[in-house]
N, C-alpha and C. Protein backbone atom coordinates (compact mmCIF):
# COMPACT_ATOMS: atom_id res chain seq x y z
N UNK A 1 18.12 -14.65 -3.46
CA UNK A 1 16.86 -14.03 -3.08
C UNK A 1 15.77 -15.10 -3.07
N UNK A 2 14.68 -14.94 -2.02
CA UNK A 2 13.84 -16.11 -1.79
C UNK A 2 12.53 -15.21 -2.64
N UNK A 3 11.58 -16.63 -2.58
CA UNK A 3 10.03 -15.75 -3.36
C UNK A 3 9.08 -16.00 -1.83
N UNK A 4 8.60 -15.02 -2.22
CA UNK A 4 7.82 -14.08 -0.98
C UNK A 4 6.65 -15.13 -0.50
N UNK A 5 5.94 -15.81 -2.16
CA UNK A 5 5.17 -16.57 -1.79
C UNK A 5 4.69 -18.00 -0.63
N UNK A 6 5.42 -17.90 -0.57
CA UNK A 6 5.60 -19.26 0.50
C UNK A 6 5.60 -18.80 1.75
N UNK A 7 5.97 -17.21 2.48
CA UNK A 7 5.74 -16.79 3.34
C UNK A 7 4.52 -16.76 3.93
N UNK A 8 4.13 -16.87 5.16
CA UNK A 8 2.87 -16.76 5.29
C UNK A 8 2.60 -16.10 6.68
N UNK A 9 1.68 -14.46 6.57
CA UNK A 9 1.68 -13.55 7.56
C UNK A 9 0.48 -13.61 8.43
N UNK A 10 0.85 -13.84 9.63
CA UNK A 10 -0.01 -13.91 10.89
C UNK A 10 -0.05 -13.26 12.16
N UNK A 11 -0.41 -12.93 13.00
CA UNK A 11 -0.22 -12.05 14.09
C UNK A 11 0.58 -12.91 15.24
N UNK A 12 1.41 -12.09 15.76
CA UNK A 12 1.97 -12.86 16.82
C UNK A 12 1.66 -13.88 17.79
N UNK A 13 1.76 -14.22 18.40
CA UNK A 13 1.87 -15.47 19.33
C UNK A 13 2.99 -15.55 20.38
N UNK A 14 2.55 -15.96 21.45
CA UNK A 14 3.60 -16.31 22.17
C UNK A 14 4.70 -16.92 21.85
N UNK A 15 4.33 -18.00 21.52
CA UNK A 15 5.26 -18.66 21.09
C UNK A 15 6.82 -18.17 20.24
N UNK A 16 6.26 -17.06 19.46
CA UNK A 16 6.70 -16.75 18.44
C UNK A 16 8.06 -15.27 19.16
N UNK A 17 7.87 -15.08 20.34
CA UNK A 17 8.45 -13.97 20.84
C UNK A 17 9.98 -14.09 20.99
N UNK A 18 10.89 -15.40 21.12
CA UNK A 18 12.13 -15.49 20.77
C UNK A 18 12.15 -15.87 19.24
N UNK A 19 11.54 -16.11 18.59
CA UNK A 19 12.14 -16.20 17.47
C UNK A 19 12.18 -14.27 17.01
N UNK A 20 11.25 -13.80 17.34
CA UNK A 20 11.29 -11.98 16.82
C UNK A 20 12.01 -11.52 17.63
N UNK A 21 12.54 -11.51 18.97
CA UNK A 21 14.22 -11.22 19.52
C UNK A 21 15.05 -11.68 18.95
N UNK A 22 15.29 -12.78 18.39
CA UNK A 22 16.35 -13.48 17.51
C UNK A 22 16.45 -12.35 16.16
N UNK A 23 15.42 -12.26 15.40
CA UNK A 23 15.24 -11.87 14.26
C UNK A 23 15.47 -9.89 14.06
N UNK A 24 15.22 -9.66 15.16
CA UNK A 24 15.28 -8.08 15.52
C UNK A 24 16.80 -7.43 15.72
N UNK A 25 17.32 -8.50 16.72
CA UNK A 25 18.74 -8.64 16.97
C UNK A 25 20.07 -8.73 15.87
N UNK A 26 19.70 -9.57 14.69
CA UNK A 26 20.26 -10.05 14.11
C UNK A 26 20.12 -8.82 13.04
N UNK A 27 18.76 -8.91 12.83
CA UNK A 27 18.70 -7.41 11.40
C UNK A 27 19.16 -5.96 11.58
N UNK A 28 18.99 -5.59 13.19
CA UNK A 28 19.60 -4.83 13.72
C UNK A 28 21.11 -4.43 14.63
N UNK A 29 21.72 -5.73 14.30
CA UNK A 29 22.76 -5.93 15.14
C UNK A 29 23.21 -5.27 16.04
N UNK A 30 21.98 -5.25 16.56
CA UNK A 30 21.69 -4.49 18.63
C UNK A 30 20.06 -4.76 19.08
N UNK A 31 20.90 -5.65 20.62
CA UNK A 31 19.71 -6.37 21.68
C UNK A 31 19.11 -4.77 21.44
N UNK A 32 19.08 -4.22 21.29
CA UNK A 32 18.20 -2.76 21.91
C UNK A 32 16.52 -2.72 21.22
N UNK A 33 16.47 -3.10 19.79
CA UNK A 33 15.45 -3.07 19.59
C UNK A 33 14.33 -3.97 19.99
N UNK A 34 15.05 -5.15 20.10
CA UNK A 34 14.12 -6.59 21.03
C UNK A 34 13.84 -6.05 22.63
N UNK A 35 14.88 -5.27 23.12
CA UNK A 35 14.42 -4.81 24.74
C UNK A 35 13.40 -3.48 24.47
N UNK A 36 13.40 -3.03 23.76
CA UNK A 36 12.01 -2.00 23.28
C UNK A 36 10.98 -2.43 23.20
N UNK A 37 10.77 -3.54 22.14
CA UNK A 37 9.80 -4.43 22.44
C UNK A 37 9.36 -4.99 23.26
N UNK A 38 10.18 -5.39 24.14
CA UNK A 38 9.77 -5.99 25.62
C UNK A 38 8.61 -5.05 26.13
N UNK A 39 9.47 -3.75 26.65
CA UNK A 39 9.03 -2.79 26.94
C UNK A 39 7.88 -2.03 26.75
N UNK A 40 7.46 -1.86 25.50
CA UNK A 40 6.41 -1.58 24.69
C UNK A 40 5.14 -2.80 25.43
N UNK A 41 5.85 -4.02 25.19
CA UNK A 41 4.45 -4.86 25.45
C UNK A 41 4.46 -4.75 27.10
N UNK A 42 5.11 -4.88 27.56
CA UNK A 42 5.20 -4.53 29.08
C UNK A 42 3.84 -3.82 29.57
N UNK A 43 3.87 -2.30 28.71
CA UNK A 43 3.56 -1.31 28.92
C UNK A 43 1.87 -1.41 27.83
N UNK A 44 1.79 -2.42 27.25
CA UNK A 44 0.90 -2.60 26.57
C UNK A 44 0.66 -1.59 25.26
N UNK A 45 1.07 -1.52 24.96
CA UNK A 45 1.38 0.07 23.96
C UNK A 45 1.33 -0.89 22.60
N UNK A 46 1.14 -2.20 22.45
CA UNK A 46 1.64 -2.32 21.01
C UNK A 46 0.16 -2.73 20.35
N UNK A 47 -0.21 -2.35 19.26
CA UNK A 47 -1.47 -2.09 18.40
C UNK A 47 -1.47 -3.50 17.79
N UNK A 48 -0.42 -4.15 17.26
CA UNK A 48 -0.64 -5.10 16.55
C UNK A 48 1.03 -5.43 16.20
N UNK A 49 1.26 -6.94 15.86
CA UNK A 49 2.51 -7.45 15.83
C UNK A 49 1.74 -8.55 14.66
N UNK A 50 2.66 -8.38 13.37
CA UNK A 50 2.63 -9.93 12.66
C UNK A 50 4.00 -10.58 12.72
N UNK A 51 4.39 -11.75 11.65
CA UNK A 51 5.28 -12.38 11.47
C UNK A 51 4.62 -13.11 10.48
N UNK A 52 6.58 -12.55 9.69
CA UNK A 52 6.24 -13.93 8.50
C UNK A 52 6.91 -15.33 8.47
N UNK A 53 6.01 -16.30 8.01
CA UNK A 53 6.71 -17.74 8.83
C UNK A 53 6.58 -18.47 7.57
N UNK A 54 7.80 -19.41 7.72
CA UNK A 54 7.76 -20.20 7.08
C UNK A 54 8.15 -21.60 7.72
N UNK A 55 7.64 -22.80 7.63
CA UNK A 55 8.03 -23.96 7.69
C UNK A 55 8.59 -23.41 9.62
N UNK A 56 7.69 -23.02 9.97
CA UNK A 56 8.33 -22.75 11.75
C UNK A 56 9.42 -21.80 12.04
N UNK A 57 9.57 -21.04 10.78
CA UNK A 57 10.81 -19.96 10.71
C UNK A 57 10.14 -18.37 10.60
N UNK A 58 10.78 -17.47 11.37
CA UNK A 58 10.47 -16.17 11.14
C UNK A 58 11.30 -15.58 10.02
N UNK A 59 10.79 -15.16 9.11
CA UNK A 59 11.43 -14.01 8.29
C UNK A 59 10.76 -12.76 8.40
N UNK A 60 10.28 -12.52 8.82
CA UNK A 60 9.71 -11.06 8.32
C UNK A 60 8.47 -10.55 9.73
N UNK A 61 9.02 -9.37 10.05
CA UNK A 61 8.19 -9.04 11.56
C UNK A 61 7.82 -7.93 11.42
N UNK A 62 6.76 -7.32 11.97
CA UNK A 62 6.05 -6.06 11.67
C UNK A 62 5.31 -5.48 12.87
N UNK A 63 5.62 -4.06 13.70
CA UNK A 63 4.95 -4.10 14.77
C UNK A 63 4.53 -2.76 15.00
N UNK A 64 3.29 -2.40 15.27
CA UNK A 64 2.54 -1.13 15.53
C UNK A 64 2.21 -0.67 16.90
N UNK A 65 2.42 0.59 17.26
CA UNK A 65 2.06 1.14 18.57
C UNK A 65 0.96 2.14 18.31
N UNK A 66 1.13 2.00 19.74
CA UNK A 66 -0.84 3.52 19.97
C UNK A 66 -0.16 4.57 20.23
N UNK A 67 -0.23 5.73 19.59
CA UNK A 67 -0.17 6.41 19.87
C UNK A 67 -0.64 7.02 21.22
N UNK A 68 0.08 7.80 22.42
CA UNK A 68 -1.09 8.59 23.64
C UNK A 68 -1.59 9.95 22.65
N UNK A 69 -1.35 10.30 21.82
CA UNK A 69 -2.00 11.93 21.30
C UNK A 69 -1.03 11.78 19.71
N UNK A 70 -2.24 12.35 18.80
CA UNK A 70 -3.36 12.00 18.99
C UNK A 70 -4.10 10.16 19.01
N UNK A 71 -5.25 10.52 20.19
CA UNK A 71 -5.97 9.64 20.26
C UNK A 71 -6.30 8.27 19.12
N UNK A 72 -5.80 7.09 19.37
CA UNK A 72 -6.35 6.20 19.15
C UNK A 72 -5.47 5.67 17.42
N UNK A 73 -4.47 6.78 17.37
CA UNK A 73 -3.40 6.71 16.28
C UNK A 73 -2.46 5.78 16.07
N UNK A 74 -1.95 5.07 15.30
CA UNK A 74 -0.93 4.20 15.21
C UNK A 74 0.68 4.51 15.06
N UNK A 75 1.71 3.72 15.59
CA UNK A 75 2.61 4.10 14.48
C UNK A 75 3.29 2.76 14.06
N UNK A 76 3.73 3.16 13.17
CA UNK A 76 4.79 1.89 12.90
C UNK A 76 5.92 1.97 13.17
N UNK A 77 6.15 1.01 14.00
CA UNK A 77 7.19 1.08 14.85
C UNK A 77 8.43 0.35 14.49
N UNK A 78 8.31 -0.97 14.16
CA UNK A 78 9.28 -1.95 13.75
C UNK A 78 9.32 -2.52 12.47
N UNK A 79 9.59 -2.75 11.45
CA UNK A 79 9.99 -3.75 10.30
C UNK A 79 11.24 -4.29 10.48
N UNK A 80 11.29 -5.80 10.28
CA UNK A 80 12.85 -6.05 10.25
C UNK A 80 12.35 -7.77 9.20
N UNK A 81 12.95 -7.38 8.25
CA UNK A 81 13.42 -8.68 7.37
C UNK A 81 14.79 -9.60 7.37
N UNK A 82 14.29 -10.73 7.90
CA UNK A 82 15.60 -11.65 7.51
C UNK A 82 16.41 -11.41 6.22
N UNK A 83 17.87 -11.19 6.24
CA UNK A 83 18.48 -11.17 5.01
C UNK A 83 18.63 -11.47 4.19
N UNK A 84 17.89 -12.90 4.32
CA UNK A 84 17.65 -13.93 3.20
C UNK A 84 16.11 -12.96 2.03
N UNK A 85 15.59 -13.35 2.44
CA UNK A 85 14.20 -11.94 2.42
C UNK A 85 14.48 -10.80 1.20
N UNK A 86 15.83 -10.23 2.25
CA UNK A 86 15.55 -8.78 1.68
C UNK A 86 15.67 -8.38 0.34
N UNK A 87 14.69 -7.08 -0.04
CA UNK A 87 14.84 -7.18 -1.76
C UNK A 87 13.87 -7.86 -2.08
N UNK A 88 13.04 -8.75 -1.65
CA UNK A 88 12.19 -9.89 -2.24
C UNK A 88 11.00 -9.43 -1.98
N UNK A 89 10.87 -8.02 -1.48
CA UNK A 89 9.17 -7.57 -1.41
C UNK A 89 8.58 -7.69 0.12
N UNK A 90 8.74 -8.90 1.08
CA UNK A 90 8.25 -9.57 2.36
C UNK A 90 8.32 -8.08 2.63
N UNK A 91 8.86 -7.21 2.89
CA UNK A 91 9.33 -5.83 3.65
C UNK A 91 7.71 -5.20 3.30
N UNK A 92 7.84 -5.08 1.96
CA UNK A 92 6.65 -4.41 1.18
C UNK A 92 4.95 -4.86 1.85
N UNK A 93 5.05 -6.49 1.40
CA UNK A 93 3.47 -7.03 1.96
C UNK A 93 3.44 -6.99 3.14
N UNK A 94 4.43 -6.84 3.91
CA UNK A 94 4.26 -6.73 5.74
C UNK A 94 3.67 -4.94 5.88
N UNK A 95 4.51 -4.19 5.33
CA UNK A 95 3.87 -2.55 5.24
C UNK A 95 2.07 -3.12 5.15
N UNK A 96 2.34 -3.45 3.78
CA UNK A 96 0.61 -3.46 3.61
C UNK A 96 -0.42 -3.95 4.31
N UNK A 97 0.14 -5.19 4.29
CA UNK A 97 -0.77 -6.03 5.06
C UNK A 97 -0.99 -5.34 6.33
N UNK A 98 0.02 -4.66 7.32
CA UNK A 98 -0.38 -3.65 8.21
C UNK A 98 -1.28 -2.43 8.13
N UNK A 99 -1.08 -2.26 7.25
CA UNK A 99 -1.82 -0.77 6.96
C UNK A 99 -3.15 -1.07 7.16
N UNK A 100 -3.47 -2.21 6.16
CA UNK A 100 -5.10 -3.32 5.92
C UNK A 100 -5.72 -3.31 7.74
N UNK A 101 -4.39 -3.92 7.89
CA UNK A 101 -5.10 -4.13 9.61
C UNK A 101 -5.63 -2.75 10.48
N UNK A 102 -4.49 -2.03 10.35
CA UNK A 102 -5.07 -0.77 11.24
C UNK A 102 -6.35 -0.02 10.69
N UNK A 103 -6.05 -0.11 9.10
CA UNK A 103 -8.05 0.17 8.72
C UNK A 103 -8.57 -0.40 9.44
N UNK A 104 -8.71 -1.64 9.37
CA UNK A 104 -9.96 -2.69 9.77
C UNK A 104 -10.23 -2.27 11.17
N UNK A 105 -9.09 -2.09 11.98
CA UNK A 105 -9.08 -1.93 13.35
C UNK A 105 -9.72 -0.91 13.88
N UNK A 106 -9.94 0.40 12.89
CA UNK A 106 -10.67 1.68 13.14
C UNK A 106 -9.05 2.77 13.28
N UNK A 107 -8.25 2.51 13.02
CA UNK A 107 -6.84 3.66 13.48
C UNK A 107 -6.99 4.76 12.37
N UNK A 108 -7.76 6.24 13.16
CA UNK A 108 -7.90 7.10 12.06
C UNK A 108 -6.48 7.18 11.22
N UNK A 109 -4.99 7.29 11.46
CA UNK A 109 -4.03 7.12 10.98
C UNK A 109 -2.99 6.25 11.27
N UNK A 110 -1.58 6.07 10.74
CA UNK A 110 -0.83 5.60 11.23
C UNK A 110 0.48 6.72 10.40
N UNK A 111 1.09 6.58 11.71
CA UNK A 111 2.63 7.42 11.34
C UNK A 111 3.94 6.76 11.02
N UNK A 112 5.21 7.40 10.68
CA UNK A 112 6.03 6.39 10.45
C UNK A 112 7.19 7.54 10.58
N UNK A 113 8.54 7.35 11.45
CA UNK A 113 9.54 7.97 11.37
C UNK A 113 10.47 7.10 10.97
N UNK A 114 11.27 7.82 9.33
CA UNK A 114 11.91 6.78 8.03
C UNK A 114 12.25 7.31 7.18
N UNK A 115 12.88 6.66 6.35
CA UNK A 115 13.14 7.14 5.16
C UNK A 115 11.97 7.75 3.66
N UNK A 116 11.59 8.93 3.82
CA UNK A 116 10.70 9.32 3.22
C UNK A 116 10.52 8.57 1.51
N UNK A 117 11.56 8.64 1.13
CA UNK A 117 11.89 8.29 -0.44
C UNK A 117 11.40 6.36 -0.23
N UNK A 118 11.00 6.14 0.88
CA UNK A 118 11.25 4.41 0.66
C UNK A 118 9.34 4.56 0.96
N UNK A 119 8.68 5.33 2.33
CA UNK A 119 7.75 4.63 3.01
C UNK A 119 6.83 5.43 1.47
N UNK A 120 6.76 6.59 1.28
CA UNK A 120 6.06 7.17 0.15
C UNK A 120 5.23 6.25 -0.36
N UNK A 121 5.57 5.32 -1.13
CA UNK A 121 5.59 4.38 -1.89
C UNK A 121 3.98 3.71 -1.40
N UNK A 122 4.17 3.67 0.40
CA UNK A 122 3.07 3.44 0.71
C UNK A 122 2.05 4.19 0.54
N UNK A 123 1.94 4.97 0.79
CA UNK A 123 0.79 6.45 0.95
C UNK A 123 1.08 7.36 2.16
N UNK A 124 2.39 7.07 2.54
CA UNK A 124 2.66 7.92 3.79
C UNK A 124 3.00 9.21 3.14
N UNK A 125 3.20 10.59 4.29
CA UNK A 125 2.99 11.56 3.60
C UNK A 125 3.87 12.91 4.54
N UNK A 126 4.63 13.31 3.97
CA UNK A 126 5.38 13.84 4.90
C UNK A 126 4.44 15.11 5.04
N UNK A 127 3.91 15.77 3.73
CA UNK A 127 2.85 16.67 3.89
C UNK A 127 1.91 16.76 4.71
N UNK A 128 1.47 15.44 5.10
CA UNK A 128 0.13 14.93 5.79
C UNK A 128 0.80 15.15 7.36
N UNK A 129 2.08 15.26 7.76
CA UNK A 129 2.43 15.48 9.10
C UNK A 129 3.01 16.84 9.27
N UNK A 130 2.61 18.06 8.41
CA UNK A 130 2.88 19.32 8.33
C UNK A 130 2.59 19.86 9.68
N UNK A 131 1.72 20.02 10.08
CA UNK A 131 1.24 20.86 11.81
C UNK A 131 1.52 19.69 12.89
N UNK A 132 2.26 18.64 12.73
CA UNK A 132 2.56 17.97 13.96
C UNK A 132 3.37 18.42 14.42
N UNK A 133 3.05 18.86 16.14
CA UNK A 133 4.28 18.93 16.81
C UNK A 133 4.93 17.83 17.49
N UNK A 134 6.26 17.67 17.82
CA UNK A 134 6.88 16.41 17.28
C UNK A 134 8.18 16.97 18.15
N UNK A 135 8.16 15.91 19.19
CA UNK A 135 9.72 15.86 19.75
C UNK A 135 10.75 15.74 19.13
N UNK A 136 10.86 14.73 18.58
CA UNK A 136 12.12 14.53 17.83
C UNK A 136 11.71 13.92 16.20
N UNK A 137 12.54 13.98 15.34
CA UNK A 137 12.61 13.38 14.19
C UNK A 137 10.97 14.41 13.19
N UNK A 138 10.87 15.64 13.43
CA UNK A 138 10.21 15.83 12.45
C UNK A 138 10.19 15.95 11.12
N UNK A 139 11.68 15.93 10.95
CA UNK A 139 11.81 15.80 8.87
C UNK A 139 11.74 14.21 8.40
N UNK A 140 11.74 13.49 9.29
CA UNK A 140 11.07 12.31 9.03
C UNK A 140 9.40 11.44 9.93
N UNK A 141 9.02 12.05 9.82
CA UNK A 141 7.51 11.94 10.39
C UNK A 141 6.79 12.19 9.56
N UNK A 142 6.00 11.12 8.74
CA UNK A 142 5.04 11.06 7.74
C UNK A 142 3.69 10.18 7.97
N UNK A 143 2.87 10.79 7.60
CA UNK A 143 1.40 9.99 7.99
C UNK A 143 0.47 9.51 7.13
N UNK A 144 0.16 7.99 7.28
CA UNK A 144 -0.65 7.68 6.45
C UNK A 144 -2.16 7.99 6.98
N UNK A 145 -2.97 8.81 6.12
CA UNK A 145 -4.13 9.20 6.79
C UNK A 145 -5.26 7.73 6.65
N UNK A 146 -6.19 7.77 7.33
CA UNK A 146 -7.82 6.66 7.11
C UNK A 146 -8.40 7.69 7.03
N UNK A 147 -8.58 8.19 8.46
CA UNK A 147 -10.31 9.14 8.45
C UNK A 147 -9.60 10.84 7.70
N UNK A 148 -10.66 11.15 7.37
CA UNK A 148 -10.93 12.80 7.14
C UNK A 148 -9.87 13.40 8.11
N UNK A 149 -9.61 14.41 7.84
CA UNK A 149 -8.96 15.40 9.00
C UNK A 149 -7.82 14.86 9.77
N UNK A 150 -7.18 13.87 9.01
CA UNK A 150 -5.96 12.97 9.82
C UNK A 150 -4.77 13.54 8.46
N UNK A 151 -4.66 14.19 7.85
CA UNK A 151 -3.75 14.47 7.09
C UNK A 151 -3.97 16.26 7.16
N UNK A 152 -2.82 16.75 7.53
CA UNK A 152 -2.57 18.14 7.87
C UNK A 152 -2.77 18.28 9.18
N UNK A 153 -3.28 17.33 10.12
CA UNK A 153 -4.21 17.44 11.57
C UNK A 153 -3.15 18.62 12.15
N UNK A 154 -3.24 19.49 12.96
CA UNK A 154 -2.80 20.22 14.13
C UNK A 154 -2.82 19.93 15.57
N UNK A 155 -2.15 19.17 15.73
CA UNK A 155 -1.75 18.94 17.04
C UNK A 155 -0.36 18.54 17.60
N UNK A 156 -0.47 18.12 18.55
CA UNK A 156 0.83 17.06 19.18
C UNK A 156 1.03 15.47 18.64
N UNK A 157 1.80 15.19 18.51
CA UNK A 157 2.38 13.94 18.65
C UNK A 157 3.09 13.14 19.42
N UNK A 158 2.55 12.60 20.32
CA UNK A 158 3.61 11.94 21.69
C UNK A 158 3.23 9.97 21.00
N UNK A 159 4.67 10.08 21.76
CA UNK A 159 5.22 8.30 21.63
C UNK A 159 5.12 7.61 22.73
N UNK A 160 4.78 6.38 22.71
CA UNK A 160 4.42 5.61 23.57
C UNK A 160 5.49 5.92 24.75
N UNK A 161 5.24 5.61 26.08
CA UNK A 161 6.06 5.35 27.04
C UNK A 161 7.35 4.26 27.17
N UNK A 162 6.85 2.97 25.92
CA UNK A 162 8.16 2.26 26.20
C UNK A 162 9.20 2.69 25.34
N UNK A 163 8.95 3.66 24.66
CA UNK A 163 10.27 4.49 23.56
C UNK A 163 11.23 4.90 24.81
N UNK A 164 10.97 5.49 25.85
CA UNK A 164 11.52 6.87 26.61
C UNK A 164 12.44 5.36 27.34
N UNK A 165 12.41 4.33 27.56
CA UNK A 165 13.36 3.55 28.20
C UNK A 165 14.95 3.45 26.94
N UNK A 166 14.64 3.82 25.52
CA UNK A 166 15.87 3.37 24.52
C UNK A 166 16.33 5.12 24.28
């Protein structure tokens, strides 16, 4: 297991876009989630992308979409830790450090379809996505609220357009 410290998290870059196909591929052992990504940015849909680097190496990638409804919402879309990594937390400060960003950014919430018992931990809230209506995956759709009235909200929930290509 590596120490987290030496990692160091920044927002994407060009540059940086085969090394997070490499890294997506590998943690997921399927091109499918790197061609989502494509897709997503294609389609401009993605809120924010970091990476954690070390010494010119990716370990640790983190990537958020806009929600179309409700308005101006996030989700989290991707985590994937190098195996070297995993267990060592990078998983954890990439959550956060995201979360930090979509405050800053103004995202009344951000959502997450996952393992409830793991994202919790963050402040996500399966309660908080009670009146979402929700194509698929509603026993795992949990929301971390920002503003007022973003936890319990009543409405729809639709996913970006580059989901509907996977």
């Amino acid at each position: 297991m590596q120490t987290i410290n030496r990692i160091d998290l920044r927002p994407v870059e060009a540059e940086d876009h085969l090394g997070v196909s490499i890294l997506l591929t590998t943690v997921f052992d399927s091109p499918e989630p790197a061609r989502m990504l494509v897709k997503l940015r294609e389609h401009q849909e993605v809120a924010m992308e970091v990476v954690g680097k070390h010494e010119g190496r990716i370990y640790g990638y983190l990537a958020m979409t806009r929600h179309p409804r409700p308005a101006n919402w996030w989700g989290l879309t991707l985590v994937a830790i190098s195996p070297a990594y995993q267990s060592a937390g990078l998983g954890s400060r990439l959550i956060r450090h995201g979360l930090d960003l979509a405050r800053r950014a103004g995202a009344p919430a951000v959502t997450v379809q996952g393992a409830p018992e793991y994202y919790k931990r963050f402040g996500f809230s399966i309660d908080a996505a009670r009146n979402l209506r929700i194509s698929h995956g509603a026993d795992m759709t949990m929301v971390y609220p920002l503003d007022r009235g973003t936890s319990g909200y009543d409405g729809t929930l639709t996913f970006p357009s580059g989901y509907a290509h996977f």
